[in-house]
C-alpha atoms as a PDB file:
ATOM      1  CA  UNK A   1       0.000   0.000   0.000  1.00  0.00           C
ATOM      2  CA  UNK A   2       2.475   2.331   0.578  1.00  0.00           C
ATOM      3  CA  UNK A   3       3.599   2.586  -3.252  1.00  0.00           C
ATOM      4  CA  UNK A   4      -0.045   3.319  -3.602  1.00  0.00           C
ATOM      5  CA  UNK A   5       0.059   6.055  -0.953  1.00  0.00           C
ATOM      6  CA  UNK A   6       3.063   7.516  -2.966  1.00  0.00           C
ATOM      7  CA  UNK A   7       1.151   7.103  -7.013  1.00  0.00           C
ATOM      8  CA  UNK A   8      -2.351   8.514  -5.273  1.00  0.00           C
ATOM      9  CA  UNK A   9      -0.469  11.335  -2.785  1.00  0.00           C
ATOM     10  CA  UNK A  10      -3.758  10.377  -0.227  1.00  0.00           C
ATOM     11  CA  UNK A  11      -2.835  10.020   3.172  1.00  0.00           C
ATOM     12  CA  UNK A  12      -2.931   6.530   4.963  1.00  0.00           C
ATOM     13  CA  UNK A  13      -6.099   4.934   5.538  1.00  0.00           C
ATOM     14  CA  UNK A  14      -8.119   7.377   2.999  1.00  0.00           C
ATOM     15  CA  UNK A  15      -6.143   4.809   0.229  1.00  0.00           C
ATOM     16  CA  UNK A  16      -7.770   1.935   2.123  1.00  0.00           C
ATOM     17  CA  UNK A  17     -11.104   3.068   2.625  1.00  0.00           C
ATOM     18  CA  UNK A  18     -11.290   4.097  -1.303  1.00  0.00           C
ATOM     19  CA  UNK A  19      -9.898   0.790  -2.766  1.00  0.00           C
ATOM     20  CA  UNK A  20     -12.247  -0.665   0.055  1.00  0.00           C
ATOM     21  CA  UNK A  21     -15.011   0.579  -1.420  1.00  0.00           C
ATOM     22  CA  UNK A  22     -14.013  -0.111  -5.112  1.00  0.00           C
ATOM     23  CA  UNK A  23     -13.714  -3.439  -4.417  1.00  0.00           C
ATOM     24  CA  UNK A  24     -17.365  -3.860  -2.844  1.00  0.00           C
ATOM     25  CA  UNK A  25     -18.592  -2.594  -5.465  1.00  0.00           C
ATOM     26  CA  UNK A  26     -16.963  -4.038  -8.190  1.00  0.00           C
ATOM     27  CA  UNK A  27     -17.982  -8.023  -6.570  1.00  0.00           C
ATOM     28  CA  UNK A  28     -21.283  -6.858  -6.275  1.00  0.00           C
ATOM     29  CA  UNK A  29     -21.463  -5.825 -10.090  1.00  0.00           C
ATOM     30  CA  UNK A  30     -19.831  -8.750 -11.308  1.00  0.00           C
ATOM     31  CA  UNK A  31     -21.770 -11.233  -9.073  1.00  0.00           C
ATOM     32  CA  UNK A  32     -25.520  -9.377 -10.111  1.00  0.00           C
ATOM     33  CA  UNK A  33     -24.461  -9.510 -14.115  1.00  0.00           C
ATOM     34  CA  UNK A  34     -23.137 -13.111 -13.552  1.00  0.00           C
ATOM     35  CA  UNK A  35     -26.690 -13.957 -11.634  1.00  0.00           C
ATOM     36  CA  UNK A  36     -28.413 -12.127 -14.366  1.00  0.00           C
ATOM     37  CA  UNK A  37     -26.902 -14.018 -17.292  1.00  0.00           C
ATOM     38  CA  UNK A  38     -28.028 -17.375 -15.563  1.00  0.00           C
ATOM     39  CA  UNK A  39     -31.423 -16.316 -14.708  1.00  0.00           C
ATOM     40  CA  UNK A  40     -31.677 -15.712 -18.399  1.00  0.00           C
ATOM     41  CA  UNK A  41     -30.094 -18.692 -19.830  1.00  0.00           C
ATOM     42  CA  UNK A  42     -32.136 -21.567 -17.736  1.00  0.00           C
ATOM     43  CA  UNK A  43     -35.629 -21.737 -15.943  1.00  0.00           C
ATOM     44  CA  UNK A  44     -34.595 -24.232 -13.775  1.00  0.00           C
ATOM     45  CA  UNK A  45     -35.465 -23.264 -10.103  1.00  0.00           C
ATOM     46  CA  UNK A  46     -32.830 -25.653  -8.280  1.00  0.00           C
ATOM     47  CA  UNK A  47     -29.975 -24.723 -10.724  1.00  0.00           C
ATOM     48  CA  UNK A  48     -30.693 -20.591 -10.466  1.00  0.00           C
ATOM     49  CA  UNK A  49     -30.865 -21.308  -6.220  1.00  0.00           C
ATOM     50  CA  UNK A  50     -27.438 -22.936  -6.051  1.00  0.00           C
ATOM     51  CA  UNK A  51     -25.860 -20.702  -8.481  1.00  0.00           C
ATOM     52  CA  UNK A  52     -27.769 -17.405  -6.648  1.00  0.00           C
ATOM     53  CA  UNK A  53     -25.912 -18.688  -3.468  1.00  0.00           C
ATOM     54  CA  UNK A  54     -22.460 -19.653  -4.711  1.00  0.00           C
ATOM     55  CA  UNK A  55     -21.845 -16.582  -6.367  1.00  0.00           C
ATOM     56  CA  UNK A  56     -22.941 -14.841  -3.220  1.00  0.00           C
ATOM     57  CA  UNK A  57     -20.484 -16.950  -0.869  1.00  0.00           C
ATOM     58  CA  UNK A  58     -17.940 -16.531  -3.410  1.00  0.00           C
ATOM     59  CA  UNK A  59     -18.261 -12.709  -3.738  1.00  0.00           C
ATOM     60  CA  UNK A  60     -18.503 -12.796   0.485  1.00  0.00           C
ATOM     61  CA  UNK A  61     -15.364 -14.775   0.312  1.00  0.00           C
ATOM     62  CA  UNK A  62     -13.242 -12.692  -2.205  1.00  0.00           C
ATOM     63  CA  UNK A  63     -14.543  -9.379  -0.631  1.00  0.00           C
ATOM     64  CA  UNK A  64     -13.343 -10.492   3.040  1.00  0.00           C
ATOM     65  CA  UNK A  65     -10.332 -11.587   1.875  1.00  0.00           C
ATOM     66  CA  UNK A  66      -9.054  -8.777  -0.408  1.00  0.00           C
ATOM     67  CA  UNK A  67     -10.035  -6.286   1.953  1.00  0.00           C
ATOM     68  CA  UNK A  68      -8.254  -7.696   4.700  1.00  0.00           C
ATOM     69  CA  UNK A  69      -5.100  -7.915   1.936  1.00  0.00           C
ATOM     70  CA  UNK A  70      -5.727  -4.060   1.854  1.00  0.00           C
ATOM     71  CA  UNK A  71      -5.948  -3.164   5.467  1.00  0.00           C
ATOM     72  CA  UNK A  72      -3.473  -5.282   7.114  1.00  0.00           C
ATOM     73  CA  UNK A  73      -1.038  -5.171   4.440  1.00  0.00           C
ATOM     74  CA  UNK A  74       0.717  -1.876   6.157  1.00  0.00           C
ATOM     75  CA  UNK A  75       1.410  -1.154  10.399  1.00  0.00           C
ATOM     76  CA  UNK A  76      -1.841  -0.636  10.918  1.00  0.00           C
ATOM     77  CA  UNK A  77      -1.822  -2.711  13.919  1.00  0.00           C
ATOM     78  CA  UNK A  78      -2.045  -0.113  16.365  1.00  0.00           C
ATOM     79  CA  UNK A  79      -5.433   1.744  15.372  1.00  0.00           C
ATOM     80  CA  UNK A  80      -7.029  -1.767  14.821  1.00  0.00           C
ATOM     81  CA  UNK A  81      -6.434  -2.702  18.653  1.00  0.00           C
ATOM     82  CA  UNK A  82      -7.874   1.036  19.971  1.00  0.00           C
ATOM     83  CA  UNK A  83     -10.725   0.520  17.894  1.00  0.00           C
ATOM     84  CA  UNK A  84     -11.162  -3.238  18.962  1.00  0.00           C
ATOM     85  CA  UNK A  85     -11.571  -1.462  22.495  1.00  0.00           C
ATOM     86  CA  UNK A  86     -13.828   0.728  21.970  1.00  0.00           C
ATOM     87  CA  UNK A  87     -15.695  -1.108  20.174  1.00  0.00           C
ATOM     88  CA  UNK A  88     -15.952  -3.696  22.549  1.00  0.00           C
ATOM     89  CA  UNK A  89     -17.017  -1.766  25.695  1.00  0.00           C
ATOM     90  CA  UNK A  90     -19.520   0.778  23.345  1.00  0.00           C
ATOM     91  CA  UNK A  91     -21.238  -3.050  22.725  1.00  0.00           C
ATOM     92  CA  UNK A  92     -21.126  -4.147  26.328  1.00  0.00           C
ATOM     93  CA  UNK A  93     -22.683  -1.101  26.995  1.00  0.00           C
ATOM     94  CA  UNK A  94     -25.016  -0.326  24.812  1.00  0.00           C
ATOM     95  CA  UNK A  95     -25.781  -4.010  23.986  1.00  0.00           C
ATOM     96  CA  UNK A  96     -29.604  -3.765  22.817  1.00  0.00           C
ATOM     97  CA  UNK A  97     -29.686  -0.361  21.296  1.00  0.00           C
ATOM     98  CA  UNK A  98     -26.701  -1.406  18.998  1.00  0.00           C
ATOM     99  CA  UNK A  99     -28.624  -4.691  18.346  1.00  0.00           C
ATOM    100  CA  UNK A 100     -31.844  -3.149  17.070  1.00  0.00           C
ATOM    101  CA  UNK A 101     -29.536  -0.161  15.053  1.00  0.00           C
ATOM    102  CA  UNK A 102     -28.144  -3.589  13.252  1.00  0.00           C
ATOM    103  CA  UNK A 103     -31.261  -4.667  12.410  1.00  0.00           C
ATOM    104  CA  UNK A 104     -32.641  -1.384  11.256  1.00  0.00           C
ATOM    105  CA  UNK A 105     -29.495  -1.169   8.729  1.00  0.00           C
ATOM    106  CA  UNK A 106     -30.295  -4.632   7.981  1.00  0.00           C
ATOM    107  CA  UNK A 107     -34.067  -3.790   7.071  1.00  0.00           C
ATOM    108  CA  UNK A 108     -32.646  -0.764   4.854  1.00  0.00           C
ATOM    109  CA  UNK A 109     -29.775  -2.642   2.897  1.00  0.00           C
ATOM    110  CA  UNK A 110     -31.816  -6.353   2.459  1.00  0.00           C
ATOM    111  CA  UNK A 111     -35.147  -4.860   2.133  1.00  0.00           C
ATOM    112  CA  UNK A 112     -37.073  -7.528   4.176  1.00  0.00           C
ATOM    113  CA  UNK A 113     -39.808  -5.517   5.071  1.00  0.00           C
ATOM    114  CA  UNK A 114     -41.666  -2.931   3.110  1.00  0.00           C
ATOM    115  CA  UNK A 115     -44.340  -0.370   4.362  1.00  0.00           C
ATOM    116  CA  UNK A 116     -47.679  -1.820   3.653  1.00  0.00           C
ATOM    117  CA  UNK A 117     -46.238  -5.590   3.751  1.00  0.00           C
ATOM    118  CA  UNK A 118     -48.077  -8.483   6.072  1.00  0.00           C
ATOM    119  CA  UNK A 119     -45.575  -9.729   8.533  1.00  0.00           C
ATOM    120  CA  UNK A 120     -45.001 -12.056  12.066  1.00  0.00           C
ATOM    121  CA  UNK A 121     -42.055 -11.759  13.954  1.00  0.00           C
ATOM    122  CA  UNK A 122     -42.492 -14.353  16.891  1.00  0.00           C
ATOM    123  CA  UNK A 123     -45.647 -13.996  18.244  1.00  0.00           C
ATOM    124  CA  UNK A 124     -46.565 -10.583  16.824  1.00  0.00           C
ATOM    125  CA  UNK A 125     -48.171 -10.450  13.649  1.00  0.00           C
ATOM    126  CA  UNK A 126     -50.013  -7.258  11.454  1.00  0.00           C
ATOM    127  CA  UNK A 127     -49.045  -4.881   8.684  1.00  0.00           C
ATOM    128  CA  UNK A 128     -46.179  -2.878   8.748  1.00  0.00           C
ATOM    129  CA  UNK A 129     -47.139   1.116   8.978  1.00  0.00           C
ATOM    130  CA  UNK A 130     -43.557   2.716  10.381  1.00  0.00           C
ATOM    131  CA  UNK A 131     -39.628   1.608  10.206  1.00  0.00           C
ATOM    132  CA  UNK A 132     -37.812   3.717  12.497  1.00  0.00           C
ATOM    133  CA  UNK A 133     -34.034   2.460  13.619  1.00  0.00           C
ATOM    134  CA  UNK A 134     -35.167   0.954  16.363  1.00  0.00           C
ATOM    135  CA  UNK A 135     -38.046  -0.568  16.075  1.00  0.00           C
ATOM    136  CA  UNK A 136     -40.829  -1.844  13.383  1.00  0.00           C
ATOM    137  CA  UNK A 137     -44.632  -0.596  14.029  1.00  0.00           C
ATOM    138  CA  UNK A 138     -47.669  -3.118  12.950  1.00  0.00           C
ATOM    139  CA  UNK A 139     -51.127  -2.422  12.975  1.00  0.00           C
ATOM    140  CA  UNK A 140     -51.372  -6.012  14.464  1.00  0.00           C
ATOM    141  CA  UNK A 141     -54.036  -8.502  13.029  1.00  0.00           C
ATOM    142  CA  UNK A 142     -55.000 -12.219  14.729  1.00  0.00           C
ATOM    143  CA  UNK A 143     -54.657 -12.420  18.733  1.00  0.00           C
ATOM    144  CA  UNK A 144     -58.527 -12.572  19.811  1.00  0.00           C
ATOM    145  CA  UNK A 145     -59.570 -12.414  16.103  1.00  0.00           C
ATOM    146  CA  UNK A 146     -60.461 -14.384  13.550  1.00  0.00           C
ATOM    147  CA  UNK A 147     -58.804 -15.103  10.171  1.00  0.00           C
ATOM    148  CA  UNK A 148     -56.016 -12.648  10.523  1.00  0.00           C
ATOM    149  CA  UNK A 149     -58.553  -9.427  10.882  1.00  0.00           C
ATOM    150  CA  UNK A 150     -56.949  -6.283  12.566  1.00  0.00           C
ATOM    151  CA  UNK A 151     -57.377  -5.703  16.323  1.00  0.00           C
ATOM    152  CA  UNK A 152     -56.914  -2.092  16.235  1.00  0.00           C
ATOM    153  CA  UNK A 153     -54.207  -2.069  18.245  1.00  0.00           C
ATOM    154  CA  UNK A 154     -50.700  -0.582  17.131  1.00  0.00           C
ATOM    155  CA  UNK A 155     -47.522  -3.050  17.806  1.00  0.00           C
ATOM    156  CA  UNK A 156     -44.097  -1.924  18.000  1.00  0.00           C
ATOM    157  CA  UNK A 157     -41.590  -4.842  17.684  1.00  0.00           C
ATOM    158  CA  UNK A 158     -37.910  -4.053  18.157  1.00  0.00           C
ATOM    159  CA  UNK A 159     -35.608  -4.371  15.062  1.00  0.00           C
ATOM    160  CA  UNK A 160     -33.594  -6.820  17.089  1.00  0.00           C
ATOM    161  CA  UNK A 161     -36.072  -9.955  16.986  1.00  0.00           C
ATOM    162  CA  UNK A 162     -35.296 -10.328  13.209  1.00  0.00           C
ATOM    163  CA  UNK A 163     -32.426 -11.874  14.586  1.00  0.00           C
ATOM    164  CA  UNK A 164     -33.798 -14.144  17.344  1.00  0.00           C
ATOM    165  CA  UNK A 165     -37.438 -14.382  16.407  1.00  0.00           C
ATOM    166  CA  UNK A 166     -38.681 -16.542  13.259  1.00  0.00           C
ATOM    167  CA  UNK A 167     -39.941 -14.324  10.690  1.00  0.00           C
ATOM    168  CA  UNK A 168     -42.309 -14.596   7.697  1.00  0.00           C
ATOM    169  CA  UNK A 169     -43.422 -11.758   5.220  1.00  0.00           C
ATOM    170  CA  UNK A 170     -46.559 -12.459   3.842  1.00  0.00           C
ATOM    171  CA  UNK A 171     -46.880  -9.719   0.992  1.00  0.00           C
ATOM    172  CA  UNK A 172     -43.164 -10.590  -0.913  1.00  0.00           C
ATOM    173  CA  UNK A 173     -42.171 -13.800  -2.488  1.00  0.00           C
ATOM    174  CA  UNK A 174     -44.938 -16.142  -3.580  1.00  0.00           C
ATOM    175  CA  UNK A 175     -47.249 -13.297  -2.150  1.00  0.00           C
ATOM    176  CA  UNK A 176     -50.362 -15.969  -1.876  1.00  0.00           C
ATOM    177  CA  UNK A 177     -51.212 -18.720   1.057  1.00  0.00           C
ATOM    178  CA  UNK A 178     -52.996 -21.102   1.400  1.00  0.00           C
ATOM    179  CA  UNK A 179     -56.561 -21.653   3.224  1.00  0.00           C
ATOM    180  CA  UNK A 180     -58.950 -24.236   4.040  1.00  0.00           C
ATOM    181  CA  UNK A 181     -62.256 -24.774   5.052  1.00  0.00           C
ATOM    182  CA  UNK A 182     -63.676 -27.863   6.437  1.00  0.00           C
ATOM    183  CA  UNK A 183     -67.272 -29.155   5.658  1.00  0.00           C
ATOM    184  CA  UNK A 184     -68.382 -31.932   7.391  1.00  0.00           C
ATOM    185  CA  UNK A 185     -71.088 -33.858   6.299  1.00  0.00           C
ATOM    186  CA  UNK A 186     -73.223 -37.241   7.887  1.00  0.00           C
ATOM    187  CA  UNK A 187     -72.569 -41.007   6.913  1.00  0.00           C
ATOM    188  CA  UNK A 188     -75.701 -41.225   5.272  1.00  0.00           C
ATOM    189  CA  UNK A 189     -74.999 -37.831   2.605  1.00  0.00           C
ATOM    190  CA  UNK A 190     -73.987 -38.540  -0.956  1.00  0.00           C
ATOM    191  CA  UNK A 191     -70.707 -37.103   0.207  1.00  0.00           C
ATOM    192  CA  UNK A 192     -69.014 -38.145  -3.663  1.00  0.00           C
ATOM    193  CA  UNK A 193     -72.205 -35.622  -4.951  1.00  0.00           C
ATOM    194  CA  UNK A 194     -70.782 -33.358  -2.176  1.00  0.00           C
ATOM    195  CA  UNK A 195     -67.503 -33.090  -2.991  1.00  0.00           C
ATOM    196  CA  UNK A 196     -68.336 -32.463  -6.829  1.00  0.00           C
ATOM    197  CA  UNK A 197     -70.569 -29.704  -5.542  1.00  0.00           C
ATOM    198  CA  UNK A 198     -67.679 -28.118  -3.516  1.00  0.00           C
ATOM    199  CA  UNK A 199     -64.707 -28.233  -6.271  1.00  0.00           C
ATOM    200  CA  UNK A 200     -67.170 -26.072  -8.658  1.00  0.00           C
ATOM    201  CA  UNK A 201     -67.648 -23.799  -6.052  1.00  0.00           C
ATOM    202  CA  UNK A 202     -63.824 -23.602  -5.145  1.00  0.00           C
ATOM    203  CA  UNK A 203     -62.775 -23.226  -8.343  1.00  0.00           C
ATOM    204  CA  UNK A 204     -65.604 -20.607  -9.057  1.00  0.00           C
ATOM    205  CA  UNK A 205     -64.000 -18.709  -6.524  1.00  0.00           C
ATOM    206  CA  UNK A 206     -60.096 -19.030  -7.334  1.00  0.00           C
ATOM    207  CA  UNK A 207     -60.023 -20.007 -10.888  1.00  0.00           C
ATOM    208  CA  UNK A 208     -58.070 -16.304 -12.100  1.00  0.00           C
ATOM    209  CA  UNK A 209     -56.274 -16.622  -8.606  1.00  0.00           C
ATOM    210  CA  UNK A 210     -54.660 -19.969  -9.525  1.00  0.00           C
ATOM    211  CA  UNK A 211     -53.814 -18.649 -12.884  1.00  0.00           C
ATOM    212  CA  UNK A 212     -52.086 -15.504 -11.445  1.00  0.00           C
ATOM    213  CA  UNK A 213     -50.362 -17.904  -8.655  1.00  0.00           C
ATOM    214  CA  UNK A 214     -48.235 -19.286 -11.572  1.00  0.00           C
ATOM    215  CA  UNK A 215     -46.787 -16.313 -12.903  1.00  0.00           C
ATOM    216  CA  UNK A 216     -45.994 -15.074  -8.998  1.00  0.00           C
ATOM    217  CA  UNK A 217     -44.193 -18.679  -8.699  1.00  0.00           C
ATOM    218  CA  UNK A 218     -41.925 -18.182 -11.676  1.00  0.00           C
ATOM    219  CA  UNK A 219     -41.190 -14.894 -10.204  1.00  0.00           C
ATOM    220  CA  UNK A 220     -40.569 -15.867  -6.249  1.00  0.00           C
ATOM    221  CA  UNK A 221     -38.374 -18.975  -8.026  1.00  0.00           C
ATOM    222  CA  UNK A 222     -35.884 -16.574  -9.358  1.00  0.00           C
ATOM    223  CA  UNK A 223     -35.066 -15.352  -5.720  1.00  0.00           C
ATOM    224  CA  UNK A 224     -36.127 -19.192  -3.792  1.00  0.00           C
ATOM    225  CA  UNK A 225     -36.223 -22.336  -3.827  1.00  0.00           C
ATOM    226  CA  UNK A 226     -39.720 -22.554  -4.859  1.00  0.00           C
ATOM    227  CA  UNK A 227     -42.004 -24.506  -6.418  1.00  0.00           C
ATOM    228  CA  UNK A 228     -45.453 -26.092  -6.396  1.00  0.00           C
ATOM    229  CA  UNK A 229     -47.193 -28.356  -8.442  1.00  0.00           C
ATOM    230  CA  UNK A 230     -50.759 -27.586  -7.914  1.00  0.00           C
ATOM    231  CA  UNK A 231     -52.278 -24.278  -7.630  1.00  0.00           C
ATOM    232  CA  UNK A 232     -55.371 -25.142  -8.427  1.00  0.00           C
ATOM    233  CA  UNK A 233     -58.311 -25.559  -5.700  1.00  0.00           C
ATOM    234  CA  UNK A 234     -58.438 -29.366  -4.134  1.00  0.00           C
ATOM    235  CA  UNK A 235     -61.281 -30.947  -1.914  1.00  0.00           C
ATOM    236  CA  UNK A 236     -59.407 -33.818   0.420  1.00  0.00           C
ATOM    237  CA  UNK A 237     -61.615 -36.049   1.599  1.00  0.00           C
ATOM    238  CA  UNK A 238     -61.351 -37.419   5.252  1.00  0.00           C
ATOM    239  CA  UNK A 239     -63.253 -39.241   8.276  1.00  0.00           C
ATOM    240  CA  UNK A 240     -64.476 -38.540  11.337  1.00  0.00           C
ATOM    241  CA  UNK A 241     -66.222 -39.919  14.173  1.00  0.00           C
ATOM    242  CA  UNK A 242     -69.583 -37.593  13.225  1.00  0.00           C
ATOM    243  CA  UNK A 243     -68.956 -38.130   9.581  1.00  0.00           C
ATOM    244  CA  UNK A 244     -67.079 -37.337   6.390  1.00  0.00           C
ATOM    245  CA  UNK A 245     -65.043 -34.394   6.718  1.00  0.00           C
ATOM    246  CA  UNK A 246     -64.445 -32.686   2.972  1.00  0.00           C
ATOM    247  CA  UNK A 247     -61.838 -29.787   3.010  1.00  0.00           C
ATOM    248  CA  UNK A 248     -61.189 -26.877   0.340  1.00  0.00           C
ATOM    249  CA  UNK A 249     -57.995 -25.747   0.044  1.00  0.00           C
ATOM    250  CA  UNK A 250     -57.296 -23.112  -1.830  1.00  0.00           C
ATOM    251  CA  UNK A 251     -54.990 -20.147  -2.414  1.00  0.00           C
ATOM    252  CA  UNK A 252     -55.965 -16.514  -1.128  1.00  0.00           C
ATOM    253  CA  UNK A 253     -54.186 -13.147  -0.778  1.00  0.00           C
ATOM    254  CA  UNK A 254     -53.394 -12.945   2.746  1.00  0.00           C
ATOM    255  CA  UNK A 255     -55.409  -9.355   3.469  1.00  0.00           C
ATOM    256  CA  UNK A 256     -58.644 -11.380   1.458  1.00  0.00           C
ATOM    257  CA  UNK A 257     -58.223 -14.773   3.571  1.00  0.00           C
ATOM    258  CA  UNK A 258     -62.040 -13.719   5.409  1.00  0.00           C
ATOM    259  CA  UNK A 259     -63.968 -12.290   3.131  1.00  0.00           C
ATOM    260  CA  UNK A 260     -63.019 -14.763   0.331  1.00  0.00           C
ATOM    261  CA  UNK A 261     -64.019 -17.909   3.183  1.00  0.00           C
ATOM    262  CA  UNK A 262     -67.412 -15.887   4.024  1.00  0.00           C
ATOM    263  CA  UNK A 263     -67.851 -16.249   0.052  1.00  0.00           C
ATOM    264  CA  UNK A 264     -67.141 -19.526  -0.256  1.00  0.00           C
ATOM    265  CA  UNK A 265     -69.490 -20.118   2.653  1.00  0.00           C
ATOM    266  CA  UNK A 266     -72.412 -18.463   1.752  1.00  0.00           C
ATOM    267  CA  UNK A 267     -71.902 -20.074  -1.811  1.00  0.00           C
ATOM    268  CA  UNK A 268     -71.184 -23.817   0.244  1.00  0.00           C
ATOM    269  CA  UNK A 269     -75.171 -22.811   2.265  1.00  0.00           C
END
């Protein structure tokens, strides 16, 4: 580095922090063009997911280690320990603040959450209305109500738990779940008539929603390892002690989950 100090006339560390940056950015460009070109080139969803990842463990890999090529390559020794320090008791310290800061800089760079989106974090579940840095507000849905309806009540969930809390989004990726409604009928019921009765209803109901589920499941398999095959409405036939218990399942958008099950309902009576 220090011929480079000498060619560039910065002063120490500025040299660093540029080439630093150049080469972030240049793995980052070559990685997304080299993702792009395979995206393009096959449709297969397993093949795209293990090339997705390799290229990013590889760029990870290449970054860490040519960076640390640049930083430790000169006596640099000394501010790395003061800062190692500092560092160190400023965590200790401020332990849960810095924790929730991480995950706010984590929600801005990886874009897991968006305004508007459907999430659950843990046990806490609703749409997201605010991102501050440090913490997420929902206008929280389930808990005493039915079929994911809101409660009124405003949530705010510390950035933190997307770290130690499972998470799901339900508004990015295949942006559709899945719902069912069970129908139970006597012994003595023509329950083969029955279940005939319920597909056409089912697929009255989802028939442009299935077709639209496709297209969102070539997209979500560019990004996951994702795929399905049936999106079309089913009735599963099972028994119970009272009688024969046929099921629709069928795919919803998550804010429509009640009002397309009161539908089918009132359809079903």
């Amino acid at each position: 580095m220090e011929f480079l100090h000498n060619a560039t006339g910065l002063k120490p560390y500025f040299t660093e922090l540029l080439f630093s940056v150049v080469i972030i950015l240049v793995l980052w460009l070559v990685r997304n063009i080299v993702v792009r070109i395979i995206m393009r080139r096959t449709d297969d969803v397993r093949t795209r997911y293990v090339w997705q990842k390799t290229l990013t463990y590889a760029a990870t890999f290449l970054g860490i280690f040519f960076l640390v090529r640049v930083w430790f390559s000169g006596n640099t020794q000394p501010l790395f320990t003061f800062f190692g320090f500092l560092s160190a008791g400023v965590a200790i310290a401020l332990k849960d603040i810095l924790t929730n800061v991480a995950g706010w800089v984590f929600i801005i760079w990886a874009r897991p959450i968006d305004i508007g989106d459907r999430i659950q974090i843990g046990k806490y579940a609703g749409d997201v209305v605010d991102k501050s840095i440090l913490h997420i507000t929902l206008m929280e849905i389930g808990n005493w109500v039915d079929s994911d309806q809101s409660t009124g009540r405003v949530v705010k969930v510390p950035n933190s738990f997307l770290f130690s809390e499972a998470f799901a989004n339900y508004s990015q990726g295949f942006y559709y779940i899945w719902n069912e409604i069970a129908v139970l009928i006597t012994f003595e019921s023509n329950w083969k008539k029955a279940k005939e009765l319920l597909s056409e209803i089912a697929w009255r109901h989802t028939e442009k929603l299935s077709e639209d589920a496709e297209q969102k499941v070539r997209e979500a398999s560019k990004r996951y390892l994702i795929f399905y095959n049936k999106l079309t409405p089913i009735v599963y036939t099972s028994v119970k002690d009272s009688g024969v218990m046929l099921t629709i399942r069928y795919l919803c958008e998550p804010r429509k989950r009640r009002g397309t099950q009161e539908d089918i309902w009132e359809d079903i009576l």
